[in-house]
C-alpha atoms as a PDB file:
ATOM      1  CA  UNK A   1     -56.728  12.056 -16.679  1.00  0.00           C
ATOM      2  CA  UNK A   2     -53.843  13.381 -15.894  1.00  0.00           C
ATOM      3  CA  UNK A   3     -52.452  16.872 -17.532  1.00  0.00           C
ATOM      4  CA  UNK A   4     -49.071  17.601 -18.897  1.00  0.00           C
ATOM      5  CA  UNK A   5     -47.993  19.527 -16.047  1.00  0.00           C
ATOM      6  CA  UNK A   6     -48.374  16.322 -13.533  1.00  0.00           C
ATOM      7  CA  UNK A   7     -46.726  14.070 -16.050  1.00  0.00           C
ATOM      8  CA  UNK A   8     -43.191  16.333 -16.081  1.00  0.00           C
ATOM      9  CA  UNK A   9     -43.485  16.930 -12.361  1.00  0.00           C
ATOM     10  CA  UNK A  10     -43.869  13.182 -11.831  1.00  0.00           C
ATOM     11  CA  UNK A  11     -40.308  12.164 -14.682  1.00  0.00           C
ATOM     12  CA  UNK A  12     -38.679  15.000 -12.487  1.00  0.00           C
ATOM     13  CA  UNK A  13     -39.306  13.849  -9.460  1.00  0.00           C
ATOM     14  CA  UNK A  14     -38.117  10.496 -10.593  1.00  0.00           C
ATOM     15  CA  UNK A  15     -35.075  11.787 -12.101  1.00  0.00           C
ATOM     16  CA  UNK A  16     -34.092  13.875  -9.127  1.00  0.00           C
ATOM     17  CA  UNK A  17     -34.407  10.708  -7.223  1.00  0.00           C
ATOM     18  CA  UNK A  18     -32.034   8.771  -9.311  1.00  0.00           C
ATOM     19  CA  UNK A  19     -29.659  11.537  -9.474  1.00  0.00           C
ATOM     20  CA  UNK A  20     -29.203  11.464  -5.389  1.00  0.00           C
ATOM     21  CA  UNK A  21     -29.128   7.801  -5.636  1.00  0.00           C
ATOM     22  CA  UNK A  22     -26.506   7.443  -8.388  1.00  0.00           C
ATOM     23  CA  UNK A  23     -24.504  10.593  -6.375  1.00  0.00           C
ATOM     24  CA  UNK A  24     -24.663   8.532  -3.083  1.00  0.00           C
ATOM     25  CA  UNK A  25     -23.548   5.584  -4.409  1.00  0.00           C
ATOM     26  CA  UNK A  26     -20.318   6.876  -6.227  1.00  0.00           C
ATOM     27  CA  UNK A  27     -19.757   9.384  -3.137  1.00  0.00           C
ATOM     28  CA  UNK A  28     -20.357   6.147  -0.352  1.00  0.00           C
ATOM     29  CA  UNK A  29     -17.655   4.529  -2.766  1.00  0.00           C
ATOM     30  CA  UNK A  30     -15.005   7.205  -2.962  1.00  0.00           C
ATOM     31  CA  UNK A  31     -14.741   7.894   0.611  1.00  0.00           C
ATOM     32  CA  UNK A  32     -14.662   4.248   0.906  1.00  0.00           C
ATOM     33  CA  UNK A  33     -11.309   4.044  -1.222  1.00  0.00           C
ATOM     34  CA  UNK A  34     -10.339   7.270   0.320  1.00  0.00           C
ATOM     35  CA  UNK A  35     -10.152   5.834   3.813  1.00  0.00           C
ATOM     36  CA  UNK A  36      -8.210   2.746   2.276  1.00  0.00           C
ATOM     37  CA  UNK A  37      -5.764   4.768   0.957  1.00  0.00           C
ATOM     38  CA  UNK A  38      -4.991   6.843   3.941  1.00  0.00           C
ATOM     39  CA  UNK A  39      -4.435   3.802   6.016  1.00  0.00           C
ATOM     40  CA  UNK A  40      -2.431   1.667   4.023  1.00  0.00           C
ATOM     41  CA  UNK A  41      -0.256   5.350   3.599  1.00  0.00           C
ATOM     42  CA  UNK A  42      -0.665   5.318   7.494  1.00  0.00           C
ATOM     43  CA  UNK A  43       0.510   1.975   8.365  1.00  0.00           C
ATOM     44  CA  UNK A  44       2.501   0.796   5.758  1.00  0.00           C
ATOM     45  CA  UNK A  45       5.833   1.549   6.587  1.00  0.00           C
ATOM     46  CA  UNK A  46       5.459  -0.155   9.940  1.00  0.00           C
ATOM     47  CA  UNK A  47       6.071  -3.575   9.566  1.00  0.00           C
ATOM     48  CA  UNK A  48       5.932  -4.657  13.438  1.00  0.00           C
ATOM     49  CA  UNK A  49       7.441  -8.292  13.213  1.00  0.00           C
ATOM     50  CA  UNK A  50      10.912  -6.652  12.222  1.00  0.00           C
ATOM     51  CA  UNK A  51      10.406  -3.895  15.076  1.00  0.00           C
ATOM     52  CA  UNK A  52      10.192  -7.101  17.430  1.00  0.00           C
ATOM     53  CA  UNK A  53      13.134  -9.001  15.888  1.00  0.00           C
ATOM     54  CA  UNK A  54      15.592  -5.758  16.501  1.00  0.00           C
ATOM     55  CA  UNK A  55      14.141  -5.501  20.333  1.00  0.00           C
ATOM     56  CA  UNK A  56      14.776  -9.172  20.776  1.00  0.00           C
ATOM     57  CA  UNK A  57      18.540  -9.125  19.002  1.00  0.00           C
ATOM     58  CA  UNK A  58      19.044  -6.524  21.716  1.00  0.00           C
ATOM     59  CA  UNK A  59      18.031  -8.577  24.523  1.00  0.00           C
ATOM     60  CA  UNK A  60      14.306  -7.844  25.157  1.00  0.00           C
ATOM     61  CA  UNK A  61      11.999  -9.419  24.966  1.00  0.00           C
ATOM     62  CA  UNK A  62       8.554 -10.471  26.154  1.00  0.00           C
ATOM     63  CA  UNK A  63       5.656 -13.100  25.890  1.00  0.00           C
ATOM     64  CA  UNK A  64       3.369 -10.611  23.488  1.00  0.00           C
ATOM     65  CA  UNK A  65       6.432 -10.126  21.316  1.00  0.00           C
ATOM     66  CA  UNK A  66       7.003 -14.299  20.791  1.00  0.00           C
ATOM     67  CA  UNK A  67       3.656 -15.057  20.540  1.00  0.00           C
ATOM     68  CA  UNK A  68       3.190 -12.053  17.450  1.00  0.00           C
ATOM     69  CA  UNK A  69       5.949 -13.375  15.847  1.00  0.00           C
ATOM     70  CA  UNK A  70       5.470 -17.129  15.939  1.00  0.00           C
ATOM     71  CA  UNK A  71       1.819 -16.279  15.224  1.00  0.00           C
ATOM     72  CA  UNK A  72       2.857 -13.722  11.709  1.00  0.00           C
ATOM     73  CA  UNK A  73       5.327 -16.356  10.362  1.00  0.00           C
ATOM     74  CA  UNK A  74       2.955 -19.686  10.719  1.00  0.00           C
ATOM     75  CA  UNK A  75       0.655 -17.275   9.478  1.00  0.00           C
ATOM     76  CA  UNK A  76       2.880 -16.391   6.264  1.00  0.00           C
ATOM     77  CA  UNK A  77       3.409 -20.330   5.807  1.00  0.00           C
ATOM     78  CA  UNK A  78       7.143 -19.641   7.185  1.00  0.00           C
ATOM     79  CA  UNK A  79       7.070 -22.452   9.795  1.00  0.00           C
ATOM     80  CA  UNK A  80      10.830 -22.325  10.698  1.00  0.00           C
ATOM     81  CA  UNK A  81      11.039 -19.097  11.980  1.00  0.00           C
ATOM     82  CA  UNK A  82       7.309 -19.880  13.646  1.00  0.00           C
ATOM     83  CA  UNK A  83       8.574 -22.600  15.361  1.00  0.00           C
ATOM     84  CA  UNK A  84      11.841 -20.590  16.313  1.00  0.00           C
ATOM     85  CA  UNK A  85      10.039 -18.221  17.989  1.00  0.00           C
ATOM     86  CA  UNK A  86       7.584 -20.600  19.757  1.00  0.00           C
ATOM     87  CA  UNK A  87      10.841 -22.378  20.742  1.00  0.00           C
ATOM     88  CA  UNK A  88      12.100 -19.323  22.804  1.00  0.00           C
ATOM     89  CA  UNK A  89       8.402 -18.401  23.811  1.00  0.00           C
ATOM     90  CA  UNK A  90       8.158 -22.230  25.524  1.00  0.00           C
ATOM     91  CA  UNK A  91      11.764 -22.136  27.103  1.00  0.00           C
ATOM     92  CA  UNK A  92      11.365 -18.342  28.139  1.00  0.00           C
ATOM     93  CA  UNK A  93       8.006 -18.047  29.657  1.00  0.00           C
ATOM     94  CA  UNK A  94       5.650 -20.777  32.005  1.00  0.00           C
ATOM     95  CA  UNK A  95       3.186 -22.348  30.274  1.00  0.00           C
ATOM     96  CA  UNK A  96       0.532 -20.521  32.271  1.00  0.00           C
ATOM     97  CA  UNK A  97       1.357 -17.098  30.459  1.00  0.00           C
ATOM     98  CA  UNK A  98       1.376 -18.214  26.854  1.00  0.00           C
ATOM     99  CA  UNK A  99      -1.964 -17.756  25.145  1.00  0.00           C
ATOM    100  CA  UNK A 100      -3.848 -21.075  23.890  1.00  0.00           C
ATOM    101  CA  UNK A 101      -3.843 -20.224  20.526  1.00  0.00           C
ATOM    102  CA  UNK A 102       0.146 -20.076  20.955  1.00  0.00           C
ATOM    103  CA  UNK A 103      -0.013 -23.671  21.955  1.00  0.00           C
ATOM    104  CA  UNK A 104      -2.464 -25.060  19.552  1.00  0.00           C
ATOM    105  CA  UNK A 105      -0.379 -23.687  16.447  1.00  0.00           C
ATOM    106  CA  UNK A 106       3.018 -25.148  18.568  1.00  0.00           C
ATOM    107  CA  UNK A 107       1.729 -28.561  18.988  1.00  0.00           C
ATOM    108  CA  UNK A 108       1.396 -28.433  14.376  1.00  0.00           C
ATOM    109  CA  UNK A 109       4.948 -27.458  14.106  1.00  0.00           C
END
């Protein structure tokens, strides 16, 4: 049989255990919602498709920048300016530089 000593050592043990456990879990989640936070803090004042609308109304442009934008607004359900931008990605560029997935979603519109 087992003494009184063994008994506590064994309910500490256990506790200790479930301690670390219950400490990991709510650490593995706060660093979680940590990192979250810093990156929508990081990134959300760039919004990219307006960057590549202002370098286009000045004249530049370039297959990448068509294809991101027809891709964002069919993407966002906003299938005029999607096909807009496919529009000048077709006319601009030969069909051999334009990605497939840029003409899959331009043969929907």
């Amino acid at each position: 049989m087992k003494n009184k000593h063994d008994i506590l050592h064994m309910k500490a043990s256990r506790l200790i255990i479930l301690n670390f456990s219950l400490l990991s879990m709510f650490t593995a989640k706060s660093q979680t919602v940590y990192y979250d936070s810093i990156n929508k803090q990081k990134y959300a004042l760039v919004e990219i498709h307006k960057t590549y609308e202002r370098v286009i109304a000045k004249g530049y442009d370039s297959v990448e920048m068509f294809e991101y934008l027809g891709n964002y607004y069919y993407a966002n359900s906003d299938f005029k300016k999607s096909k807009q931008y496919f529009d000048l990605l077709f006319k601009k560029y030969k069909t051999s530089q334009i990605s497939s997935r840029s003409k899959e979603l331009y043969s929907t519109l």
